[in-house]
N, C-alpha and C. Protein backbone atom coordinates (compact mmCIF):
# COMPACT_ATOMS: atom_id res chain seq x y z
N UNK A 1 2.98 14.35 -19.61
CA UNK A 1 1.70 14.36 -18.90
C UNK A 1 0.95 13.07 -19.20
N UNK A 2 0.19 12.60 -18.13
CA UNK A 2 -0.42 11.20 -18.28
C UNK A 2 -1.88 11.89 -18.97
N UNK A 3 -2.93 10.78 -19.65
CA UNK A 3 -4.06 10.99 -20.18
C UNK A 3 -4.88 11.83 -19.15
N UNK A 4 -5.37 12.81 -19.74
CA UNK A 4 -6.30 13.62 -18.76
C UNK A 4 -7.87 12.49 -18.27
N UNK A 5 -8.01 13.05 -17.12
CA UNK A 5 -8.97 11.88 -16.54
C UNK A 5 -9.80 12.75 -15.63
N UNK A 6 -11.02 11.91 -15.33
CA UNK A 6 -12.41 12.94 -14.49
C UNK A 6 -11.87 13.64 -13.66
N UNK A 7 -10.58 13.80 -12.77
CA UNK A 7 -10.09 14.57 -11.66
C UNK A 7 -9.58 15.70 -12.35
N UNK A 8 -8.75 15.37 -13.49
CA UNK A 8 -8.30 16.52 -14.57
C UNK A 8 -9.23 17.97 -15.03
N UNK A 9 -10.46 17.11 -15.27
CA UNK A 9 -11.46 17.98 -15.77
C UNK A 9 -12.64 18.75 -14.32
N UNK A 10 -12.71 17.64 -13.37
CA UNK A 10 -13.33 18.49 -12.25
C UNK A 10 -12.36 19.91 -11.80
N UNK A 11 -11.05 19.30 -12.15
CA UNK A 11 -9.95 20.78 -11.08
C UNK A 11 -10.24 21.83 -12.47
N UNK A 12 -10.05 21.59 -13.73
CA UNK A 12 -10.53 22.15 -14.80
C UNK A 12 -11.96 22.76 -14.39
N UNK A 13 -13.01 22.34 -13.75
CA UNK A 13 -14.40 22.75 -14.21
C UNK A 13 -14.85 22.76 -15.73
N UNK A 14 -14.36 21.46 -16.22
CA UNK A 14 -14.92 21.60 -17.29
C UNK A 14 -16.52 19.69 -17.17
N UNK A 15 -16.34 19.64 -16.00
CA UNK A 15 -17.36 18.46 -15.23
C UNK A 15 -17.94 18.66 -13.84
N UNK A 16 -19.22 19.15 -14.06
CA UNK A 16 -19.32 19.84 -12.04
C UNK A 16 -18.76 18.45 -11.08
N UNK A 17 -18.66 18.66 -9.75
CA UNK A 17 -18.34 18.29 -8.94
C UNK A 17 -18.84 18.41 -7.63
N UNK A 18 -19.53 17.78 -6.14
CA UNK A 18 -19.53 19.10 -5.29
C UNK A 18 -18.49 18.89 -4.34
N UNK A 19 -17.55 20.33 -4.49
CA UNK A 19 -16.80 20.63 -3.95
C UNK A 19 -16.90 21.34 -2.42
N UNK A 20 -16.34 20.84 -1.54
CA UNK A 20 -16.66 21.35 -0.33
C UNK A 20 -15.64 21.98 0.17
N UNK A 21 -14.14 22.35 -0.70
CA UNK A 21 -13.07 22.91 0.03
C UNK A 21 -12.43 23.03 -1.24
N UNK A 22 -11.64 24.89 -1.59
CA UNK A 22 -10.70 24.58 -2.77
C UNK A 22 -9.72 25.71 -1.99
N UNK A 23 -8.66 25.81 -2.30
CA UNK A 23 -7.61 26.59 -2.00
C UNK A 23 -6.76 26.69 -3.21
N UNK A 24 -5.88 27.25 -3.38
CA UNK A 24 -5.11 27.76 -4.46
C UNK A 24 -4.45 26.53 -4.85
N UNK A 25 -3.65 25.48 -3.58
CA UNK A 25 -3.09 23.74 -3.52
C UNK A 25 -3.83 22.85 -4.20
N UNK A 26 -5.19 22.72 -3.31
CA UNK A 26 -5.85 21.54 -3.30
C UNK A 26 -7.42 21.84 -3.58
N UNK A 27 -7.96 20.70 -3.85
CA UNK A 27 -9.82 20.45 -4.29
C UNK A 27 -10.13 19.60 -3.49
N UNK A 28 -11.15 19.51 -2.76
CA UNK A 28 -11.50 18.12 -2.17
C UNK A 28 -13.07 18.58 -2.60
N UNK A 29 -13.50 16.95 -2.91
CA UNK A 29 -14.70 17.08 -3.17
C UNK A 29 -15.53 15.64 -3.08
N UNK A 30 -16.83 15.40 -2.91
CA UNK A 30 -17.61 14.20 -2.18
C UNK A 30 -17.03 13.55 -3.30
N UNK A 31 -16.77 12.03 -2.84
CA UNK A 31 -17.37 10.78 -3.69
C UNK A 31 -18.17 10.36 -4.31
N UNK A 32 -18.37 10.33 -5.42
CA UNK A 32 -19.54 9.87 -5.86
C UNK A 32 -20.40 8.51 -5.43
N UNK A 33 -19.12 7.41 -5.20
CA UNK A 33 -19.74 6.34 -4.64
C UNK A 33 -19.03 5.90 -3.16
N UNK A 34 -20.08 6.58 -2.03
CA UNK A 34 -19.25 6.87 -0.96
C UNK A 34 -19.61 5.65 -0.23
N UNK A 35 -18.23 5.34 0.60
CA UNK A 35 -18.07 4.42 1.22
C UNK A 35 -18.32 4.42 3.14
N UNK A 36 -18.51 5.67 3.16
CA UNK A 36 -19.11 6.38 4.50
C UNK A 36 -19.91 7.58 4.39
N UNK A 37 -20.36 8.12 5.99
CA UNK A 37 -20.89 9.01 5.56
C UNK A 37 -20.61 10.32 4.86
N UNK A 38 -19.39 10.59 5.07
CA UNK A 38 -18.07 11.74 4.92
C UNK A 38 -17.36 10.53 4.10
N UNK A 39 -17.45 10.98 2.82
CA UNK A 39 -16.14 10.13 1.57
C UNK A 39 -15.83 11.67 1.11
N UNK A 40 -14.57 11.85 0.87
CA UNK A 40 -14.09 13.04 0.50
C UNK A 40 -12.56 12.28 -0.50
N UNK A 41 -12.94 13.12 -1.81
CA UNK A 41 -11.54 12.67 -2.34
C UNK A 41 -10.40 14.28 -2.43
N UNK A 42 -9.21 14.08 -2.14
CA UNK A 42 -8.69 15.21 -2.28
C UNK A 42 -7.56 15.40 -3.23
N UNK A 43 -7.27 16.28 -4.24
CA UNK A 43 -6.76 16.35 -5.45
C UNK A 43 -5.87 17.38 -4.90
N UNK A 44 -4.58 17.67 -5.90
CA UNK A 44 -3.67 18.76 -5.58
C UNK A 44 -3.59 19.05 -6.84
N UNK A 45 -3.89 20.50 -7.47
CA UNK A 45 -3.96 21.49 -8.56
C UNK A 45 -2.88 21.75 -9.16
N UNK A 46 -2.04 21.04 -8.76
CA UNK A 46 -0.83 21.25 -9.28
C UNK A 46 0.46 20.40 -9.04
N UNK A 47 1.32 19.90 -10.20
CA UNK A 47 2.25 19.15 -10.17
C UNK A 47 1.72 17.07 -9.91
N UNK A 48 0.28 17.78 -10.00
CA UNK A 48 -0.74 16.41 -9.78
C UNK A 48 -0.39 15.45 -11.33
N UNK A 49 -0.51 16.38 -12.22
CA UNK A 49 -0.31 15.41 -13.98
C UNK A 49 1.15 14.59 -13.90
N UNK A 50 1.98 14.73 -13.44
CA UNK A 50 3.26 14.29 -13.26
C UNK A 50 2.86 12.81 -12.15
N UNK A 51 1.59 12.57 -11.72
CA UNK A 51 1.78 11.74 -10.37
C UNK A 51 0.71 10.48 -10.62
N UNK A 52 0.39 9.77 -11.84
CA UNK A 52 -0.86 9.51 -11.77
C UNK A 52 -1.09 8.37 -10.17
N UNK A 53 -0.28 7.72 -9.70
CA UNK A 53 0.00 6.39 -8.32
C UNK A 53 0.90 7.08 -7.47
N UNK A 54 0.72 6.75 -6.19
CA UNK A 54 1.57 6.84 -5.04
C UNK A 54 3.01 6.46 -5.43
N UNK A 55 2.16 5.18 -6.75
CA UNK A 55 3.71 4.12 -7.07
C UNK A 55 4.68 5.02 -8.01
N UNK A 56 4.18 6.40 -8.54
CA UNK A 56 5.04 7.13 -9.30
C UNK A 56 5.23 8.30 -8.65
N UNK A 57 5.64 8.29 -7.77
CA UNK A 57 5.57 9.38 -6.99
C UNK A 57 7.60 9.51 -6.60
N UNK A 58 8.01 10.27 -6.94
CA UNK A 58 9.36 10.62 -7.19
C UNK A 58 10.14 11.54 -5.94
N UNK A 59 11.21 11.84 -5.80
CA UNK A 59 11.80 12.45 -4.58
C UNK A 59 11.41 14.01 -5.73
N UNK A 60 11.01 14.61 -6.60
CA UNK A 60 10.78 15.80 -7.37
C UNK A 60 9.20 15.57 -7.17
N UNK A 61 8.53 14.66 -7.13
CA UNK A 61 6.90 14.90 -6.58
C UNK A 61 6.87 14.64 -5.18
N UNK A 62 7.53 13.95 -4.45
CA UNK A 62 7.40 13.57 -3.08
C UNK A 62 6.45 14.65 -2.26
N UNK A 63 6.81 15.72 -2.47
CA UNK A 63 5.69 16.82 -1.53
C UNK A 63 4.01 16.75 -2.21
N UNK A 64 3.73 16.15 -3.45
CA UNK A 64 2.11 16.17 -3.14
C UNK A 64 1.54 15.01 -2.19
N UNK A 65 2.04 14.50 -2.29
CA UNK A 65 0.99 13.19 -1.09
C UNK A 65 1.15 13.80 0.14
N UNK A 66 2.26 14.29 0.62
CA UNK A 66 2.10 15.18 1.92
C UNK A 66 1.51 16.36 1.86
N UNK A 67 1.30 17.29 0.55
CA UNK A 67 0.47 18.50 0.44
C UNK A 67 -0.81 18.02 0.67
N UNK A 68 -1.32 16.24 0.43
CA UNK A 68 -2.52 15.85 0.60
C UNK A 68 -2.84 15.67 1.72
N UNK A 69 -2.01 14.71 2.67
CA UNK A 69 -2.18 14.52 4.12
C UNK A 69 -2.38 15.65 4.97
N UNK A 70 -1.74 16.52 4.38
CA UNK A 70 -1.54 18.11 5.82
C UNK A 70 -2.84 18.42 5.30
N UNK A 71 -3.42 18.62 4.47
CA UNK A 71 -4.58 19.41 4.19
C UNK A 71 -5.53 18.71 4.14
N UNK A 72 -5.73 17.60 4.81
CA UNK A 72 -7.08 16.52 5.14
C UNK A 72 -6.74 16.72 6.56
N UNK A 73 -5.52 16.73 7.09
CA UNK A 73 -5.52 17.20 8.89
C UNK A 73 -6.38 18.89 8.94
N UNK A 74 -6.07 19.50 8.10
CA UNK A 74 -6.27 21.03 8.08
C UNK A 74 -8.02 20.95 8.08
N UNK A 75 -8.34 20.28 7.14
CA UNK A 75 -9.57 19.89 6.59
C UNK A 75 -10.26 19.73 8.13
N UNK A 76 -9.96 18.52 8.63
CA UNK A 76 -10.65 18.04 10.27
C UNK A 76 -10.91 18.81 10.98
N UNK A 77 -9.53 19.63 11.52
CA UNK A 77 -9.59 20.48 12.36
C UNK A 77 -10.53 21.09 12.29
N UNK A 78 -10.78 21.79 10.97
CA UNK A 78 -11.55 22.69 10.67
C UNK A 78 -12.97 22.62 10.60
N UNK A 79 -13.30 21.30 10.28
CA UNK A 79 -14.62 20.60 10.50
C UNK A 79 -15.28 20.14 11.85
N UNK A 80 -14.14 19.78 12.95
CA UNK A 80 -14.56 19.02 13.79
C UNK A 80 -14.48 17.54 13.64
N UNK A 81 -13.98 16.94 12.68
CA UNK A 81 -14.10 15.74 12.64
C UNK A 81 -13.26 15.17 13.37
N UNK A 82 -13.25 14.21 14.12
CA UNK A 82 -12.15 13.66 15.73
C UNK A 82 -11.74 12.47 15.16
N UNK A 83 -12.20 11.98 14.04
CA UNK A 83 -11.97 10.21 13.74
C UNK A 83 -12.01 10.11 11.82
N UNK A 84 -11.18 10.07 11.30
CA UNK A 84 -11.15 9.58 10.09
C UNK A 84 -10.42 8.58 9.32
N UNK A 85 -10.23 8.44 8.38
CA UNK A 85 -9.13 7.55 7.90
C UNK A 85 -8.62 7.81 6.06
N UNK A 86 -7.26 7.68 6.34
CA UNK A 86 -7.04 8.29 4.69
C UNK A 86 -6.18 7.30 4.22
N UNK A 87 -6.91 7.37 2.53
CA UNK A 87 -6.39 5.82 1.98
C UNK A 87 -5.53 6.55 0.64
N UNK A 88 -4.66 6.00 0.09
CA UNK A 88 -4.29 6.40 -1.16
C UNK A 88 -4.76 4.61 -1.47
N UNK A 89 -5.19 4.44 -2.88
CA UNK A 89 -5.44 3.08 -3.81
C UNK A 89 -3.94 3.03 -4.45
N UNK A 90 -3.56 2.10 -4.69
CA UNK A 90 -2.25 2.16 -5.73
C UNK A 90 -2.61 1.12 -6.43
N UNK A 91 -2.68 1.41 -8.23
CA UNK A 91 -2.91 0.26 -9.27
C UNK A 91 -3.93 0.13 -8.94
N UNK A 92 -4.87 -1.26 -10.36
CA UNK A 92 -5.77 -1.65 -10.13
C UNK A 92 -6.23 -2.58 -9.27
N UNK A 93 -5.08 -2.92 -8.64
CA UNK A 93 -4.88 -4.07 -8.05
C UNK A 93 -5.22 -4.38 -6.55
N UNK A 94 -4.84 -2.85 -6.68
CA UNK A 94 -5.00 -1.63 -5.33
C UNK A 94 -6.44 -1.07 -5.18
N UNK A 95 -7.60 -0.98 -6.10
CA UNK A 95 -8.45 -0.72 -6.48
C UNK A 95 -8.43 1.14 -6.72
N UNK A 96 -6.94 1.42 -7.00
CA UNK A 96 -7.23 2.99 -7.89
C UNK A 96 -7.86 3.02 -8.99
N UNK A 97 -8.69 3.51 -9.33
CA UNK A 97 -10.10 4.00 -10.68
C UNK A 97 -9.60 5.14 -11.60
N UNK A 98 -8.96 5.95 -11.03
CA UNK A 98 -8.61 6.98 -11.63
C UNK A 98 -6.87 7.49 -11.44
N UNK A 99 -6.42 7.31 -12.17
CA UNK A 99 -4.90 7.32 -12.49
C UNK A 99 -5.18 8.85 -12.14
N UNK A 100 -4.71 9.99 -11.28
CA UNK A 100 -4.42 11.21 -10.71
C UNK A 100 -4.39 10.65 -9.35
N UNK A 101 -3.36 11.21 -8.42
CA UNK A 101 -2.99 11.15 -7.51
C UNK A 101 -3.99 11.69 -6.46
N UNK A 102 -4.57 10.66 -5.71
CA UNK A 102 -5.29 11.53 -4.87
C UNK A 102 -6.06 10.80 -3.54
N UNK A 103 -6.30 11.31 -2.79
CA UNK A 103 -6.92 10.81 -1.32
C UNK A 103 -8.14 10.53 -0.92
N UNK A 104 -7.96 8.98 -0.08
CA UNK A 104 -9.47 9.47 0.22
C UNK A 104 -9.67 9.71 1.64
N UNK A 105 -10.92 10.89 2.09
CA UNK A 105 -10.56 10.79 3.40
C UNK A 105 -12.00 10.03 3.93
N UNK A 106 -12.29 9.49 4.93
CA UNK A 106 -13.55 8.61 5.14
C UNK A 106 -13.85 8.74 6.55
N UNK A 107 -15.41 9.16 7.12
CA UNK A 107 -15.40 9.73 8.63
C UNK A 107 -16.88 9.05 8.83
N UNK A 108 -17.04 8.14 9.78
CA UNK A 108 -18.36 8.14 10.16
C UNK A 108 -19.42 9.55 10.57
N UNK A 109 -18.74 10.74 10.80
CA UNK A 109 -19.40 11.52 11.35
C UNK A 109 -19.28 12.46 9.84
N UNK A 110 -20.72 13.33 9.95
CA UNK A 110 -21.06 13.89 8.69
C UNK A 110 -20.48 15.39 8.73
N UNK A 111 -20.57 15.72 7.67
CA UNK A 111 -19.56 17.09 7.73
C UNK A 111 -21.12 18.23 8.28
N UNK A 112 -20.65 19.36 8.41
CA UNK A 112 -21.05 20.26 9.21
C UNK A 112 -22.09 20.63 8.16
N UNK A 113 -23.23 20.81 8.18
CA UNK A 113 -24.08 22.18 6.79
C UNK A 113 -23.97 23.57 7.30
C-alpha cells in the first residue's frame, strides 16, 4: 500500500469533505480549489491504494480508471450536465497533488441544488 493521503482519509471520513455522490464503488466530491463551476474529483473505494498514477495502473487494476469514467458518465446523466471534461493528472509533472488515483470531472454548468 502507498502512504495514506487526504483522499485516503476523506473515503475513511476521518477529514469532512462535501460529498455530492457515494455508492458502495465510488466518492465524488467538490474540489477544493475549483477550476470551474462544477470541479468534482472522483475516487474509487476500493482497490484505489494499489493505484496511486494512471502511470501505475496495471492489467490487475486496469478496471478502476474505467470504474471512474463510467461513473462520471452515470454522474451527468443523472445531473443533466450535456458538456464536461475529465482529466486524470499523471506525476508532478502532470500536475497530480495527490498520489490516489482519481478524476477530475469539470462543467461550466453548475450542478443541480
Amino acid at each position: 500500500m502507498t502512504e495514506r493521503t487526504i483522499f485516503h482519509k476523506i473515503r475513511d471520513r476521518e477529514i469532512p469533505a462535501d460529498i455530492v455522490y457515494e455508492d458502495e464503488d465510488v466518492l465524488i466530491f467538490q474540489d477544493i480549489h475549483p477550476k470551474a463551476p462544477t470541479h468534482l474529483l472522483l475516487i474509487a473505494k476500493k482497490d484505489a491504494d494499489f493505484v496511486p498514477s494512471i502511470a501505475d495502473v496495471t492489467e490487475e487494476t486496469a478496471h478502476v480508471p474505467l470504474l471512474l469514467i463510467r461513473k462520471a458518465q452515470q454522474f451527468a446523466r443523472e445531473q443533466g450536465i450535456d458538456g464536461y471534461k475529465l482529466t486524470f493528472h499523471v506525476g508532478r509533472g502532470g500536475g497530480q497533488e495527490v498520489f490516489y488515483l482519481h478524476l477530475h470531472f469539470m462543467s461550466q454548468q453548475q450542478l443541480a441544488s
